[in-house]
Protein backbone atom coordinates (compact mmCIF):
# COMPACT_ATOMS: atom_id res chain seq x y z
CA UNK A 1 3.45 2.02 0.78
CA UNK A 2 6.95 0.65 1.52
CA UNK A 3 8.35 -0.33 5.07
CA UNK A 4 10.99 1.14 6.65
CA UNK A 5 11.63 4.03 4.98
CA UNK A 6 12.25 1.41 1.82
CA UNK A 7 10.80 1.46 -1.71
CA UNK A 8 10.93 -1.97 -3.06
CA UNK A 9 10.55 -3.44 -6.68
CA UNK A 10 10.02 -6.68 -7.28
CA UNK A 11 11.26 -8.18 -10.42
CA UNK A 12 9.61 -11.75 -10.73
CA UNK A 13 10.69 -14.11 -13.97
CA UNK A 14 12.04 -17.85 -14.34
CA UNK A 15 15.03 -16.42 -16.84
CA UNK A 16 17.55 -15.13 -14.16
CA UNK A 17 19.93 -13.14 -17.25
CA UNK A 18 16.21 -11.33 -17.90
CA UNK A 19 15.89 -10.57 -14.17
CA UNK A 20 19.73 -9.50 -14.14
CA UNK A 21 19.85 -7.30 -16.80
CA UNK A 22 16.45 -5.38 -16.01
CA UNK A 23 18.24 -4.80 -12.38
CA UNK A 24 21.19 -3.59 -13.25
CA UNK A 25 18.93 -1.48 -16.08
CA UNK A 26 16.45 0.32 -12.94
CA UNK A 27 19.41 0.30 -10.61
CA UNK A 28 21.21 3.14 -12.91
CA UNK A 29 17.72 5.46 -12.54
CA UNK A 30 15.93 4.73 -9.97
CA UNK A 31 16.30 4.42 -6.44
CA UNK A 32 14.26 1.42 -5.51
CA UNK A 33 15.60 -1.69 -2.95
CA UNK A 34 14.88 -4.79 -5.62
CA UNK A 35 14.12 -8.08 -5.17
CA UNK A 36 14.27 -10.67 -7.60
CA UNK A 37 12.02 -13.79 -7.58
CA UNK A 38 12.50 -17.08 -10.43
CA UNK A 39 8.97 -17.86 -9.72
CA UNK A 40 5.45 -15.82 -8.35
CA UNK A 41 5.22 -18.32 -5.12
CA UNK A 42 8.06 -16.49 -3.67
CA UNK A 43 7.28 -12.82 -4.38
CA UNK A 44 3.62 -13.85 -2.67
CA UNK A 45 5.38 -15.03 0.53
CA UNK A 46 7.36 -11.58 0.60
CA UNK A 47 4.67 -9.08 -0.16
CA UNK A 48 4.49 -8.24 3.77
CA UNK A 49 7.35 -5.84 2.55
CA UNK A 50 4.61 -3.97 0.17
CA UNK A 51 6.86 -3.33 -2.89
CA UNK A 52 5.28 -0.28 -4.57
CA UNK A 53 6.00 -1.97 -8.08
CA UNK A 54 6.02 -5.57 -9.36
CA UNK A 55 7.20 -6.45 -12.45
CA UNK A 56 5.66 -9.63 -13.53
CA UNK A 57 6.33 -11.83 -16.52
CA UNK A 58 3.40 -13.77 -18.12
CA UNK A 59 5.42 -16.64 -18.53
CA UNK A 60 6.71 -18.46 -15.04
CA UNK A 61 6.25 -21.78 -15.44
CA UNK A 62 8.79 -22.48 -18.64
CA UNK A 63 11.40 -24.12 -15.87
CA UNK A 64 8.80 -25.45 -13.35
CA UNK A 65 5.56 -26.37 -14.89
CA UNK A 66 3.96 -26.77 -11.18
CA UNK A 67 4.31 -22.67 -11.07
CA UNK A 68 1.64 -21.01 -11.56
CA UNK A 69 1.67 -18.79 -14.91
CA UNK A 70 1.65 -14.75 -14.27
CA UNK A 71 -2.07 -14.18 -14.98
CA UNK A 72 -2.76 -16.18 -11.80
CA UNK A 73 0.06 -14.44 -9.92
CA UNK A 74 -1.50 -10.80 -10.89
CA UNK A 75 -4.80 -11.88 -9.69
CA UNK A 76 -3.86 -12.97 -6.15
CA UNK A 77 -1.85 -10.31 -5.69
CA UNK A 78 -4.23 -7.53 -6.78
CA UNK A 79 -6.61 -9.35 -4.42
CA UNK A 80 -4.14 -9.20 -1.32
CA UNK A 81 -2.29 -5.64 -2.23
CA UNK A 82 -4.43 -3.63 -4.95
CA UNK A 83 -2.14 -0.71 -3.91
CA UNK A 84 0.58 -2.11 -5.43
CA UNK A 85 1.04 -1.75 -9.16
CA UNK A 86 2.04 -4.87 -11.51
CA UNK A 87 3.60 -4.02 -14.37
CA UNK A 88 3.46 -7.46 -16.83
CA UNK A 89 6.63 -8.36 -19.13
CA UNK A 90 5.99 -10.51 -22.07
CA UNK A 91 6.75 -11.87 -25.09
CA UNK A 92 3.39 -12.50 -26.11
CA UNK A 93 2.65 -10.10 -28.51
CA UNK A 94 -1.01 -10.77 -28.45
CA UNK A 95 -3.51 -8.17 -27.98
CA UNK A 96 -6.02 -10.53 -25.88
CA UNK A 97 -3.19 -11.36 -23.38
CA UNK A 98 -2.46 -7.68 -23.10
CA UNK A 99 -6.33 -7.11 -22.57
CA UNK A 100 -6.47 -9.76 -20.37
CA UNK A 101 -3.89 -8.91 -18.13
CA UNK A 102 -5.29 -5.23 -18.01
CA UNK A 103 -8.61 -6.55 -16.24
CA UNK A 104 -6.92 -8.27 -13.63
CA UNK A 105 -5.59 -4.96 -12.87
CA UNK A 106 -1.83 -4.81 -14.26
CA UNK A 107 -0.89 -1.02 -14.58
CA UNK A 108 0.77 -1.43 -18.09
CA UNK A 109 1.91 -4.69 -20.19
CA UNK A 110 5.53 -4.16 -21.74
CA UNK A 111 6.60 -7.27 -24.63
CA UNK A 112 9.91 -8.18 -24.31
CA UNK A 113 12.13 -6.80 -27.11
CA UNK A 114 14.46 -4.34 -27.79
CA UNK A 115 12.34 -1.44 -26.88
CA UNK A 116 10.85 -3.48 -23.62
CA UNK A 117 13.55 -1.51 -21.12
CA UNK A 118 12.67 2.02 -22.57
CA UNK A 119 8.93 0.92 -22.31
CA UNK A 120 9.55 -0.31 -18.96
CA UNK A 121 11.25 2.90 -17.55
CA UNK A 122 8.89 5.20 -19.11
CA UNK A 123 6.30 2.73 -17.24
CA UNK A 124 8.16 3.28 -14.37
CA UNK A 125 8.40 7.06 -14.31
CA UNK A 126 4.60 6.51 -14.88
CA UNK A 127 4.00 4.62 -11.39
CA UNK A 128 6.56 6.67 -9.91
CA UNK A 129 4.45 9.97 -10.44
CA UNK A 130 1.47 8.02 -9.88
CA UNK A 131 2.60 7.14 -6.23
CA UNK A 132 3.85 10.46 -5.62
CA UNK A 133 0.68 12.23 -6.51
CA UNK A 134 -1.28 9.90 -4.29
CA UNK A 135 1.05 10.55 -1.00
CA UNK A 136 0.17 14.54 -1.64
CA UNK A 137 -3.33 13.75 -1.79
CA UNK A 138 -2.69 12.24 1.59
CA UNK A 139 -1.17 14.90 3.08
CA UNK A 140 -3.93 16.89 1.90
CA UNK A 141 -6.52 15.13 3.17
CA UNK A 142 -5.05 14.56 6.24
CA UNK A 143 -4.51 18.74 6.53
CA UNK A 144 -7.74 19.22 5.96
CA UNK A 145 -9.16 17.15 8.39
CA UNK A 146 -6.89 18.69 11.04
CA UNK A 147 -7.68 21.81 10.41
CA UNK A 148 -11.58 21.27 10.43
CA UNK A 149 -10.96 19.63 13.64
CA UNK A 150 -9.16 22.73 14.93
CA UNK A 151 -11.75 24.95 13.36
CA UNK A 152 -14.57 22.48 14.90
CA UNK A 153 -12.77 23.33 18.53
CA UNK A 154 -12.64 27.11 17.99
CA UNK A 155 -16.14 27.07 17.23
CA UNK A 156 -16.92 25.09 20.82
CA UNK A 157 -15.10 27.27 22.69
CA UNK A 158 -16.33 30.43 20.76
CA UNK A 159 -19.64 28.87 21.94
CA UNK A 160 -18.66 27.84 25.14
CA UNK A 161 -17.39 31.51 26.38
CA UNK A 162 -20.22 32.95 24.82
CA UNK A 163 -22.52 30.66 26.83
CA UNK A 164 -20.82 31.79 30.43
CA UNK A 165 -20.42 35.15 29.39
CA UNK A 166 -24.56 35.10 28.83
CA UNK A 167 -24.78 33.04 32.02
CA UNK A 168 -22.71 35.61 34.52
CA UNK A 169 -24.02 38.87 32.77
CA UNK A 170 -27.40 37.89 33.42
CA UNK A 171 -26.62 36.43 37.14
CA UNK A 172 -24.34 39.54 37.55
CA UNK A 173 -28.07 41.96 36.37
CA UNK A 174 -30.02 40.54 38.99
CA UNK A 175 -27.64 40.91 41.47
């Protein structure tokens, strides 16, 4: 799902020491390119680059109230990319915000705190496997495919030879 060879993150929240610190955090364990974005606008304009994880806060427009809040951002780009997954970071501690930003299709919701990094890199590890899994399933698929195509071609010739072989043994009788 990434270009170039590159697996991006996205890291999208209007509090740049947040956005800073949960870099540097994912930057000592995993090896993803990341991108951070102050505001959901911006990481729209850039998903052409098909980051295999955003992580979203609920909370964008505490700076600029003319951003649109996180909920929106999650929808639009669930609409545009479902295969990406959107991991939400909060500090609503609300169980109807966490609900409602698991129907719009966020993979997990982590609340800001002291445990929010753990959460978030056991999160992580989660997507991580999760995108794994899904490019073997790929490969499989694809192998299996190829080899029914191959098999399908065997079969035609099989046919094929055993069609002239009919067709000259019976001109080659009345001869």
């Amino acid at each position: 799902m990434a270009t170039e060879n590159k697996r991006y993150i996205f890291l999208v929240d209007d509090e740049p020491i947040q956005n800073e610190m949960l870099k540097d955090y994912i930057d000592e364990r995993f090896l993803y390119d990341i991108k951070i974005f102050d505001n959901g606008e911006d990481a729209l304009a850039e998903m052409n680059l098909m980051p295999e994880i955003v992580i979203l806060d609920y909370h964008l427009n505490g700076h600029n109230t003319d951003a649109k809040n996180g909920v929106e951002i999650l929808k639009t780009m669930k609409e545009r990319h479902p295969e990406t997954q959107v991991i939400m970071l909060s500090g609503q501690d609300k169980l109807d915000v966490a609900v409602d930003c698991m129907k719009y299709g966020a993979y997990d919701y982590v609340i800001k705190g002291e445990t929010a990094f753990s959460r978030m890199e056991n999160a992580l590890n989660n997507v991580s496997e999760l995108h794994r899994m899904k490019t073997i399933n790929n490969a499989y698929k694809k192998t299996i495919v190829f080899l029914g195509v191959i098999i399908g071609l065997i079969i035609l010739i099989a046919l094929y030879l055993q069609f002239f072989t009919d067709a000259f043994s019976h001109t080659s009788n009345a001869a």
